[in-house]
Protein backbone atom coordinates (compact mmCIF):
# COMPACT_ATOMS: atom_id res chain seq x y z
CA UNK A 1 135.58 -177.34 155.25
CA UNK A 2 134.09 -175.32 157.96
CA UNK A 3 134.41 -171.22 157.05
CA UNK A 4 135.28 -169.15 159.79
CA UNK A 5 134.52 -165.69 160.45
CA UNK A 6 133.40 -162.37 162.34
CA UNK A 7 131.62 -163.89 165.32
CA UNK A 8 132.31 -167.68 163.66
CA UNK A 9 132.05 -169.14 167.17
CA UNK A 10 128.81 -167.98 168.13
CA UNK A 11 127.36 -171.05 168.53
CA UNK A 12 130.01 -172.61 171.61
CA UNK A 13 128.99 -169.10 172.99
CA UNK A 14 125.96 -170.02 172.97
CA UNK A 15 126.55 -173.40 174.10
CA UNK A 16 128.28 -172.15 177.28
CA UNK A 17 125.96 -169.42 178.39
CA UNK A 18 128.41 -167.07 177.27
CA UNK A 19 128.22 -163.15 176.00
CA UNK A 20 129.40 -162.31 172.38
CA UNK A 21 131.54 -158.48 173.06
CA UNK A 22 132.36 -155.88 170.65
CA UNK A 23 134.70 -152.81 172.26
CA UNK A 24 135.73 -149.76 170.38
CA UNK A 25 137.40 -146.48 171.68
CA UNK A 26 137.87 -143.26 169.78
CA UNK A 27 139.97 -140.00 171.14
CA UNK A 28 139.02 -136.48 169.33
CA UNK A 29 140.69 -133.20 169.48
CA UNK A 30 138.42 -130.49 170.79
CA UNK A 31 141.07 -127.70 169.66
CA UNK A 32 141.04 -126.53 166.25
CA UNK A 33 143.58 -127.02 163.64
CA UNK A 34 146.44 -124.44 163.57
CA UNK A 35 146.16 -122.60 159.93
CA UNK A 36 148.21 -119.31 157.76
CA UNK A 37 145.40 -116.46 157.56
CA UNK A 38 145.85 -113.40 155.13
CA UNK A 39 145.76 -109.93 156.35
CA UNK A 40 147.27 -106.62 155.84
CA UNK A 41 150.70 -106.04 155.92
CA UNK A 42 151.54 -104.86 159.15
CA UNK A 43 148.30 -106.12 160.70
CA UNK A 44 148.37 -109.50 162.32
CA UNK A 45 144.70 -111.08 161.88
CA UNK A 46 143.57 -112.53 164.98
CA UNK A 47 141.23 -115.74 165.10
CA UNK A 48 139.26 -115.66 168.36
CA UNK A 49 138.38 -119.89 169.28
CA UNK A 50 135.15 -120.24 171.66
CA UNK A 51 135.27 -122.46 174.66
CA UNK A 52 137.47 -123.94 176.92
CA UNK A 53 138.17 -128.01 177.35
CA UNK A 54 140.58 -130.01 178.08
CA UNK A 55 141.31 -129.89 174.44
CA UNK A 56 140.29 -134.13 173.95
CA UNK A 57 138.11 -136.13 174.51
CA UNK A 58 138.14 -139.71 174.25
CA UNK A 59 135.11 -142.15 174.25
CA UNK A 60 134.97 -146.26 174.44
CA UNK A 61 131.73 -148.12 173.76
CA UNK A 62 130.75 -152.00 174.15
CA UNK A 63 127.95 -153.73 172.63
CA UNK A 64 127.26 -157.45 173.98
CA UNK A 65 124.91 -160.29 172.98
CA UNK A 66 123.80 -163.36 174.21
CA UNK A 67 120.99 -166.04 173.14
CA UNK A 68 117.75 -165.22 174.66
CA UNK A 69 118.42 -161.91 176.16
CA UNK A 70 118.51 -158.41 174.78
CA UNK A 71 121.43 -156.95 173.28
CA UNK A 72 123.42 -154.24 175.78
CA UNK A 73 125.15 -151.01 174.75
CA UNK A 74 127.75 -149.90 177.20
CA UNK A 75 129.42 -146.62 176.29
CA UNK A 76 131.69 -143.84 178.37
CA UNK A 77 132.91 -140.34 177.53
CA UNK A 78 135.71 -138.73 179.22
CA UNK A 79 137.15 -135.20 178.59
């Protein structure tokens, strides 16, 4: 019985000339987490946040393979 797998048919890719992809994206908040602060009573504590963004940011990267050449890493960032 043949066990397949991550990547199990690597070797028809490389049979057919073919590239071997992995793709991942990610987004991230750039704003910080709303949170209670304590101050005096009657005083209202303010929390000053440096920079301005968009506020996210999201990135996707590829990696690809193929027999006999060298591995590629394709990767974009967008705010």
């Amino acid at each position: 019985m043949e066990e397949r797998g991550l990547a199990a048919g690597k070797s028809t890719a490389a049979a057919c000339n073919g590239w071997i992809v992995f793709e991942d994206e990610a987004g991230q908040s750039l704003t910080p987490p709303r949170a209670r602060t304590w101050g005096r009573i009657g005083r209202t504590p303010v929390v000053r946040v440096r920079g301005r963004g968009s506020g996210r940011v999201s990135m996707a990267g590829m990696t690809r393979y193929k027999v006999g050449e060298r591995s590629r890493l394709i990767y974009a960032v967008r705010e």
